[in-house]
PDB file of N, CA and C in Angstrom:
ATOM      1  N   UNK A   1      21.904 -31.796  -0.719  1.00  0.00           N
ATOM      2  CA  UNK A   1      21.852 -31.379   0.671  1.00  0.00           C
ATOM      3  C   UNK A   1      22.509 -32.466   1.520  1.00  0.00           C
ATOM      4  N   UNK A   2      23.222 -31.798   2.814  1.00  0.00           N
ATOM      5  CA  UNK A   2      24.178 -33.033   3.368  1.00  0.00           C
ATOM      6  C   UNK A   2      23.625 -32.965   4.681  1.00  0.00           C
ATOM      7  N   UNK A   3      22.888 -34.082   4.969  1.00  0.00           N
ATOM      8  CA  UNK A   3      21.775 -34.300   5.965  1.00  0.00           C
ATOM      9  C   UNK A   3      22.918 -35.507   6.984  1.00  0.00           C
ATOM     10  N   UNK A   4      24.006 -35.765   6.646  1.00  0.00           N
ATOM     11  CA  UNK A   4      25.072 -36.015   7.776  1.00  0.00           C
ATOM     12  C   UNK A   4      25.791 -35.004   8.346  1.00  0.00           C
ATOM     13  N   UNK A   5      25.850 -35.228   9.555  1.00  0.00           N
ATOM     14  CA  UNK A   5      26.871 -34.356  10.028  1.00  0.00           C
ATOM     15  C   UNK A   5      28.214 -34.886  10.750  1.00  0.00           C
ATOM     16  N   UNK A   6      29.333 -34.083  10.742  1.00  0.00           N
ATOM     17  CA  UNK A   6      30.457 -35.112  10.842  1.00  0.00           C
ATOM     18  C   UNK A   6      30.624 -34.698  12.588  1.00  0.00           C
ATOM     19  N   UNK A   7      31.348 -35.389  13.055  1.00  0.00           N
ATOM     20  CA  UNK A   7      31.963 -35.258  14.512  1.00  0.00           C
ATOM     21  C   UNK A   7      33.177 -34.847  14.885  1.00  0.00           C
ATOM     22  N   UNK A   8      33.500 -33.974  15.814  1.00  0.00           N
ATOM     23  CA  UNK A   8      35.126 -33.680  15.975  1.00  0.00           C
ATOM     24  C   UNK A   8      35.237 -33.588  17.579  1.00  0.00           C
ATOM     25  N   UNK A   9      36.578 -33.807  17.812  1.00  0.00           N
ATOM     26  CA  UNK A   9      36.855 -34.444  19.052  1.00  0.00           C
ATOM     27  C   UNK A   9      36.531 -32.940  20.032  1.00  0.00           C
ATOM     28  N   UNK A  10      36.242 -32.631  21.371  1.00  0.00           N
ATOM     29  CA  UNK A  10      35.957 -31.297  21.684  1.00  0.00           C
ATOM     30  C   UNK A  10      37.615 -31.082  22.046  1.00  0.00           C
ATOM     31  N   UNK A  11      37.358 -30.062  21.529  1.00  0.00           N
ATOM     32  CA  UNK A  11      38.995 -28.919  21.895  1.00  0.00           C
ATOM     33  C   UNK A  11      39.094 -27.631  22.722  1.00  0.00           C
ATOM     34  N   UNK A  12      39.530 -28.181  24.144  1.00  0.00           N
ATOM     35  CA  UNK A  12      39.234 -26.949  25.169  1.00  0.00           C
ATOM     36  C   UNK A  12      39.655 -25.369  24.959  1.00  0.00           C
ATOM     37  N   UNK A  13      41.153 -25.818  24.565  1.00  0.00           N
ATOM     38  CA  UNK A  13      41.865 -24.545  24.114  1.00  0.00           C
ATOM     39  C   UNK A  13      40.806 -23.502  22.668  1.00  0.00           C
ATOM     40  N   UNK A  14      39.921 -24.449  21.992  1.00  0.00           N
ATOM     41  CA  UNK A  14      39.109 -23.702  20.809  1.00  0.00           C
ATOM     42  C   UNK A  14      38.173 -23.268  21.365  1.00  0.00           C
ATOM     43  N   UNK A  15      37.941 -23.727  22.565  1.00  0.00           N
ATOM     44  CA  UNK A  15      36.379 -23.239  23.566  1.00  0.00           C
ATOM     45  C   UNK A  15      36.899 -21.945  24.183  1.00  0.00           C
ATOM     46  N   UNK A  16      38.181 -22.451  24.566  1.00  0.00           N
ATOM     47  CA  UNK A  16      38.343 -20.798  25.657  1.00  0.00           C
ATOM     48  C   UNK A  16      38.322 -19.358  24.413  1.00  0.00           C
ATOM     49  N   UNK A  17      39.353 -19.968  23.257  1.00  0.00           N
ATOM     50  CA  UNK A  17      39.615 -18.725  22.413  1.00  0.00           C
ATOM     51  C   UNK A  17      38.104 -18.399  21.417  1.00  0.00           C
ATOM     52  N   UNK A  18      37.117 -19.080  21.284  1.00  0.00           N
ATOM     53  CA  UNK A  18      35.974 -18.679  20.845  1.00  0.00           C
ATOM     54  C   UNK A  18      35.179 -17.701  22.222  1.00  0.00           C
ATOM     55  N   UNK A  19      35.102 -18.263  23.475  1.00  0.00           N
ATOM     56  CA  UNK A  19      34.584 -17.801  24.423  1.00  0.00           C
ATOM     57  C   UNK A  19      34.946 -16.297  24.746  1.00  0.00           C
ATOM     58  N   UNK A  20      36.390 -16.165  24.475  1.00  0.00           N
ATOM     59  CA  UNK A  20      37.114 -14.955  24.573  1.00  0.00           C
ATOM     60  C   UNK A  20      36.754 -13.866  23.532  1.00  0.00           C
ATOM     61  N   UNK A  21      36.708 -14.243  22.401  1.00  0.00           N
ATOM     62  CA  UNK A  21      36.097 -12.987  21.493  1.00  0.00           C
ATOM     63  C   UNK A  21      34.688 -13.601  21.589  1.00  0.00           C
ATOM     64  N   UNK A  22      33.359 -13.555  21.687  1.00  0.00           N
ATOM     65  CA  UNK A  22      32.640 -13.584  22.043  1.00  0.00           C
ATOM     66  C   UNK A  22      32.408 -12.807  23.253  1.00  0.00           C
ATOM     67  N   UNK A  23      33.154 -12.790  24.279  1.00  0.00           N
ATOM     68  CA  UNK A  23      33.131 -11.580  25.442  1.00  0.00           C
ATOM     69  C   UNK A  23      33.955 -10.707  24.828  1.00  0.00           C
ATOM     70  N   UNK A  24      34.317 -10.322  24.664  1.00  0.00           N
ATOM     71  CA  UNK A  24      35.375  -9.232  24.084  1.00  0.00           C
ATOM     72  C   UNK A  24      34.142  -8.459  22.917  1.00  0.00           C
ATOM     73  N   UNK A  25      33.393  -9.231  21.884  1.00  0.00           N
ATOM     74  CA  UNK A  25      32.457  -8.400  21.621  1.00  0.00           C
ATOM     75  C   UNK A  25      31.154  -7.744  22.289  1.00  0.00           C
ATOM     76  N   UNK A  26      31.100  -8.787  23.570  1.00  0.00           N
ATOM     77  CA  UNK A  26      30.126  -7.894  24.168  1.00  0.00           C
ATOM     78  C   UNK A  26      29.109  -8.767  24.480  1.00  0.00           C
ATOM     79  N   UNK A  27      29.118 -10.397  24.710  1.00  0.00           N
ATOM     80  CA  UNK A  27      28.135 -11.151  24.774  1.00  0.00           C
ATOM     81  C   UNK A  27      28.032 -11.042  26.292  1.00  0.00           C
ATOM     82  N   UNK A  28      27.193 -11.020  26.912  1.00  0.00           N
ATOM     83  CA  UNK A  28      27.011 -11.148  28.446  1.00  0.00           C
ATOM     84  C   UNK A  28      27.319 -12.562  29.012  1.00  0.00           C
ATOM     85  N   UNK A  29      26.906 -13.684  28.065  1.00  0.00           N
ATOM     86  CA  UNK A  29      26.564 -14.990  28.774  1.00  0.00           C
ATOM     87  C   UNK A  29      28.597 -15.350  28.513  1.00  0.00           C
ATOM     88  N   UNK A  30      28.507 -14.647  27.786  1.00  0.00           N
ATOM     89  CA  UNK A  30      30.310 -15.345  26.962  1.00  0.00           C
ATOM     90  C   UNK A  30      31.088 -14.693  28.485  1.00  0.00           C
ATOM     91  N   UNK A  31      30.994 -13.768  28.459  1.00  0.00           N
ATOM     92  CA  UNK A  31      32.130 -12.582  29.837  1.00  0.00           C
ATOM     93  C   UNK A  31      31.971 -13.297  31.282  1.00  0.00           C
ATOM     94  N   UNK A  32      30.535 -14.011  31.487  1.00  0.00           N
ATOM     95  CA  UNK A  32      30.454 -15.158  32.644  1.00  0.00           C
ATOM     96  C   UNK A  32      31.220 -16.034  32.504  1.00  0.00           C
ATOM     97  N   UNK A  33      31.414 -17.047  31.312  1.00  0.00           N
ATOM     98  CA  UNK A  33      31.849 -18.154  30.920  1.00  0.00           C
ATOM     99  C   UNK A  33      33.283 -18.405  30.963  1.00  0.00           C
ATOM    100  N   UNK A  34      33.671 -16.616  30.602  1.00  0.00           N
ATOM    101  CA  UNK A  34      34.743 -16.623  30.714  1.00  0.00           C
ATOM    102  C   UNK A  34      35.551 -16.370  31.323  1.00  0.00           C
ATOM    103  N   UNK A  35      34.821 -15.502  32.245  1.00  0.00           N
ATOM    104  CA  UNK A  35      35.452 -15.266  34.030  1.00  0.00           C
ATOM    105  C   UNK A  35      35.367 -16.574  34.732  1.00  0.00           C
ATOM    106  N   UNK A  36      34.285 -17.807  34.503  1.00  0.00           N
ATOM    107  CA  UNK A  36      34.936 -19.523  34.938  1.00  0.00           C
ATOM    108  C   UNK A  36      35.973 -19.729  34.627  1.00  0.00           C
ATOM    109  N   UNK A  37      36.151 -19.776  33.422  1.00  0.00           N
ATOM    110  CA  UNK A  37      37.199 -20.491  32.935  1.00  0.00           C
ATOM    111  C   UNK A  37      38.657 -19.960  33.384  1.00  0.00           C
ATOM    112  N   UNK A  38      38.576 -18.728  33.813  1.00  0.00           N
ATOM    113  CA  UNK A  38      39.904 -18.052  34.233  1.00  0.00           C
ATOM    114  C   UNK A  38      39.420 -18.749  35.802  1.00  0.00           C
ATOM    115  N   UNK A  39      38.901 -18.739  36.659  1.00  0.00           N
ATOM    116  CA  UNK A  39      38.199 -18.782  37.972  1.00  0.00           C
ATOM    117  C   UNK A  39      39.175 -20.375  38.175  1.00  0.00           C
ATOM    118  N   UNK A  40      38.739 -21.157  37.428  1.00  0.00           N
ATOM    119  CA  UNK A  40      38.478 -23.255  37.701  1.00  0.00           C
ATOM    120  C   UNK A  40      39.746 -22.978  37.191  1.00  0.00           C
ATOM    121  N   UNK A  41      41.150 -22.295  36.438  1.00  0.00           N
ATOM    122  CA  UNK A  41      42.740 -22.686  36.011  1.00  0.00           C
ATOM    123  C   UNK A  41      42.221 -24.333  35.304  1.00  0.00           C
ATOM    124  N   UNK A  42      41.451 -24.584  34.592  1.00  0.00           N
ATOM    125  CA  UNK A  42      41.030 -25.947  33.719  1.00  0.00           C
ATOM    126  C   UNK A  42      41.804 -25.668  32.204  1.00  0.00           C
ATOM    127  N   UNK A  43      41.993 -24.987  31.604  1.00  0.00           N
ATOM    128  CA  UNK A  43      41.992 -24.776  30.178  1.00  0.00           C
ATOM    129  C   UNK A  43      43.121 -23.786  29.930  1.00  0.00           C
ATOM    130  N   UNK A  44      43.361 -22.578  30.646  1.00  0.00           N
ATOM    131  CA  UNK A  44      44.188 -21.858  30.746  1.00  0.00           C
ATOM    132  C   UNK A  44      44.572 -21.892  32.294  1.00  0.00           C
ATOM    133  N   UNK A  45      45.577 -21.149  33.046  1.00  0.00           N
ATOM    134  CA  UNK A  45      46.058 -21.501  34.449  1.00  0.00           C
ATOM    135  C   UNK A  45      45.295 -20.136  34.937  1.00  0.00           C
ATOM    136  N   UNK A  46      44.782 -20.506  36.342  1.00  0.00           N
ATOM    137  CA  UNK A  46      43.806 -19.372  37.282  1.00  0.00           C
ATOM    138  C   UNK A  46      44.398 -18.151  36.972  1.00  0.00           C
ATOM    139  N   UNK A  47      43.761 -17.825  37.101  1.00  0.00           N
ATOM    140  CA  UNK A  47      43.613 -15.856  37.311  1.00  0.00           C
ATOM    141  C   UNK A  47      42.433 -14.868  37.842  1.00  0.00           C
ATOM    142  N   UNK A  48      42.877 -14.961  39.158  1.00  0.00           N
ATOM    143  CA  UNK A  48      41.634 -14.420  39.977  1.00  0.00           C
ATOM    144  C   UNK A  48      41.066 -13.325  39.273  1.00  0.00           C
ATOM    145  N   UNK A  49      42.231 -12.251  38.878  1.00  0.00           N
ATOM    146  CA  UNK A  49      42.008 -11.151  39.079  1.00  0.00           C
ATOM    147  C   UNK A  49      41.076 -11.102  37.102  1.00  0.00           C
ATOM    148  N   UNK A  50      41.861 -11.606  36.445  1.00  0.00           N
ATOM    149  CA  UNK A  50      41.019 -11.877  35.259  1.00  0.00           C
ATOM    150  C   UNK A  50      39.588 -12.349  35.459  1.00  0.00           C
ATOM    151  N   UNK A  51      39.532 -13.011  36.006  1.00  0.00           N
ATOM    152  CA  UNK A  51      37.996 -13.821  36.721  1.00  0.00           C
ATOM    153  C   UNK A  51      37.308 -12.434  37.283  1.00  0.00           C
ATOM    154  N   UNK A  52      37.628 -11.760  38.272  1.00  0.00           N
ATOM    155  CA  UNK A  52      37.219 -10.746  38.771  1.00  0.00           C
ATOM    156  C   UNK A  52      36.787  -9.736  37.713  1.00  0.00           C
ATOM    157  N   UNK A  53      37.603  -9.407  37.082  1.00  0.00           N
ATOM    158  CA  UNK A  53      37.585  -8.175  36.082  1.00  0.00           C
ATOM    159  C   UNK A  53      36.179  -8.731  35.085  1.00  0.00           C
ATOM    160  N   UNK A  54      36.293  -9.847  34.429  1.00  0.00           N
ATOM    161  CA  UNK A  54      34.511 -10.592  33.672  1.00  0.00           C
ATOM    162  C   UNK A  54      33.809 -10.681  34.284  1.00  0.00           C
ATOM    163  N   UNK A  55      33.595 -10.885  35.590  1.00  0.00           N
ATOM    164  CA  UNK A  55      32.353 -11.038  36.298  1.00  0.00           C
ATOM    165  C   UNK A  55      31.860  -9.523  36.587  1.00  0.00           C
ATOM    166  N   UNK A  56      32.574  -8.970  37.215  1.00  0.00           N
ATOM    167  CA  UNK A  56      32.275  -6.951  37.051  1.00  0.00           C
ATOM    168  C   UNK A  56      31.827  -6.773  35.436  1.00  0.00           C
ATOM    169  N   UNK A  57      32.253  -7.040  34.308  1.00  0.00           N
ATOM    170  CA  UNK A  57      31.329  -6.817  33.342  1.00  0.00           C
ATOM    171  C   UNK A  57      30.319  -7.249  33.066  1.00  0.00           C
ATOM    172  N   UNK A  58      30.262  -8.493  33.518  1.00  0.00           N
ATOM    173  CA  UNK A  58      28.826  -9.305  32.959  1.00  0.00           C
ATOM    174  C   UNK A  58      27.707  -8.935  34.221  1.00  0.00           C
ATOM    175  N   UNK A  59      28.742  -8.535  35.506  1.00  0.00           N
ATOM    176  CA  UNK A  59      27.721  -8.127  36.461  1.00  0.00           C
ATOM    177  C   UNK A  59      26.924  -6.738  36.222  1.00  0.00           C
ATOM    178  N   UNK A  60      27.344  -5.921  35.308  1.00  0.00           N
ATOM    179  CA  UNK A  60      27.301  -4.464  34.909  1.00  0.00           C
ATOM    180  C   UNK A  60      25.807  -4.480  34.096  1.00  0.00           C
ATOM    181  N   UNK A  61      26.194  -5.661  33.141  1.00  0.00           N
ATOM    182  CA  UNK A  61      25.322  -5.579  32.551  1.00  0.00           C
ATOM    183  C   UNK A  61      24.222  -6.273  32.655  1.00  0.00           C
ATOM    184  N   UNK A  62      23.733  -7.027  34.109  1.00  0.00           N
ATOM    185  CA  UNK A  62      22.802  -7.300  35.044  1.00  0.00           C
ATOM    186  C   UNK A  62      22.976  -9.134  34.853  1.00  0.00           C
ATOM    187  N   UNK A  63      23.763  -9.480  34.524  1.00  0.00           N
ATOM    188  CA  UNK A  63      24.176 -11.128  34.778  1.00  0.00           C
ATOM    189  C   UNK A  63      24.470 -10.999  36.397  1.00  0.00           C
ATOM    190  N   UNK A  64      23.172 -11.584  36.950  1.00  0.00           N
ATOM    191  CA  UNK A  64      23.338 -12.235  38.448  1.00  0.00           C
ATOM    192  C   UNK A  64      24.080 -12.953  39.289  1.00  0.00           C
ATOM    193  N   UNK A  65      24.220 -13.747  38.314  1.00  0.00           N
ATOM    194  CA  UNK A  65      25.512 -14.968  38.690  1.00  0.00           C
ATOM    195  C   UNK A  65      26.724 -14.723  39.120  1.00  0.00           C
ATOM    196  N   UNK A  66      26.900 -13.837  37.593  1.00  0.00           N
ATOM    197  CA  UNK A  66      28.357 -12.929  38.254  1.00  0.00           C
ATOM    198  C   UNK A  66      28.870 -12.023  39.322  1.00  0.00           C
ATOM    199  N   UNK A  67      27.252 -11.395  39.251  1.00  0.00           N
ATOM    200  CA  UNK A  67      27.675 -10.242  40.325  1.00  0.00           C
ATOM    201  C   UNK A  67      27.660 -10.961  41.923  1.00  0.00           C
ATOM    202  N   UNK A  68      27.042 -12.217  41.460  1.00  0.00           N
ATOM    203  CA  UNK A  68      27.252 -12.825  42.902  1.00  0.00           C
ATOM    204  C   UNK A  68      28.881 -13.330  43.494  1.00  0.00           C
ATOM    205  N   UNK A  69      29.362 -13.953  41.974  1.00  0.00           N
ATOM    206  CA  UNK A  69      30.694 -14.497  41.958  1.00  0.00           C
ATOM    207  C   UNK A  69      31.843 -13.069  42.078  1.00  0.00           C
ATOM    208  N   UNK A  70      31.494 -12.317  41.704  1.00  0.00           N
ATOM    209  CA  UNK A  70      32.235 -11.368  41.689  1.00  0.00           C
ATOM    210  C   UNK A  70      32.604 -10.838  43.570  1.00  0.00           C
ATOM    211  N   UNK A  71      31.209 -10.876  43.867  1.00  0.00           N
ATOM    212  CA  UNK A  71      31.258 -10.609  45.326  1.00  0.00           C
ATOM    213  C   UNK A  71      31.827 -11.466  46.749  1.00  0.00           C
ATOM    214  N   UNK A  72      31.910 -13.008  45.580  1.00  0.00           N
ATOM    215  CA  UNK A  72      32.669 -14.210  46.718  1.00  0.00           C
ATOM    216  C   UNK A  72      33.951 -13.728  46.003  1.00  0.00           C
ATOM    217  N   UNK A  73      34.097 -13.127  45.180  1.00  0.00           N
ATOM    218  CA  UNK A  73      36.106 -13.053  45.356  1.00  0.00           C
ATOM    219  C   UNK A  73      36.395 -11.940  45.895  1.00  0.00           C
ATOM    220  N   UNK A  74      35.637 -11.121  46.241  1.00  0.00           N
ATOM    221  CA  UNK A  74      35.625  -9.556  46.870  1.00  0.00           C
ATOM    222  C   UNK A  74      35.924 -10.460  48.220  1.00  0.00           C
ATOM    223  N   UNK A  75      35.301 -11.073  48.605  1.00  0.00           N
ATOM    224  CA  UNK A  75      35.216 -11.591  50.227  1.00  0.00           C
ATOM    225  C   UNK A  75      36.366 -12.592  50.241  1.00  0.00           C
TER     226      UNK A  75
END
């Protein structure tokens, strides 16, 4: 049994493309995460309207947060 565990440097670009299928299957918390990450242009470059479009799903499916964020880009 291997009771070490090793370390790897964090890799943004592996965060967004895990985050992305993870919403794409249907995770609620992932479709928030990932309407930020389009939102902040940090990892990939902004895209409101991408941002917009995840937060309407995750807002659908009663994620608060979003439907709040969804409603400051409405405004």
């Amino acid at each position: 049994m291997n009771l070490v565990g090793k370390v790897i440097p964090k890799d943004p670009l592996l965060s967004y493309i895990y985050t992305k299928k993870a919403a794409e299957l249907g995770l609620v918390e992932a479709m928030h995460n990932l309407a930020v990450i389009y939102l902040e242009g940090k990892i990939v470059n902004a895209h409101s309207f991408k941002a917009l479009s995840w937060f309407s799903r995750a807002a659908h499916f009663g994620f608060a947060h979003s439907a709040y964020n969804a409603a400051k880009l409405f405004m």
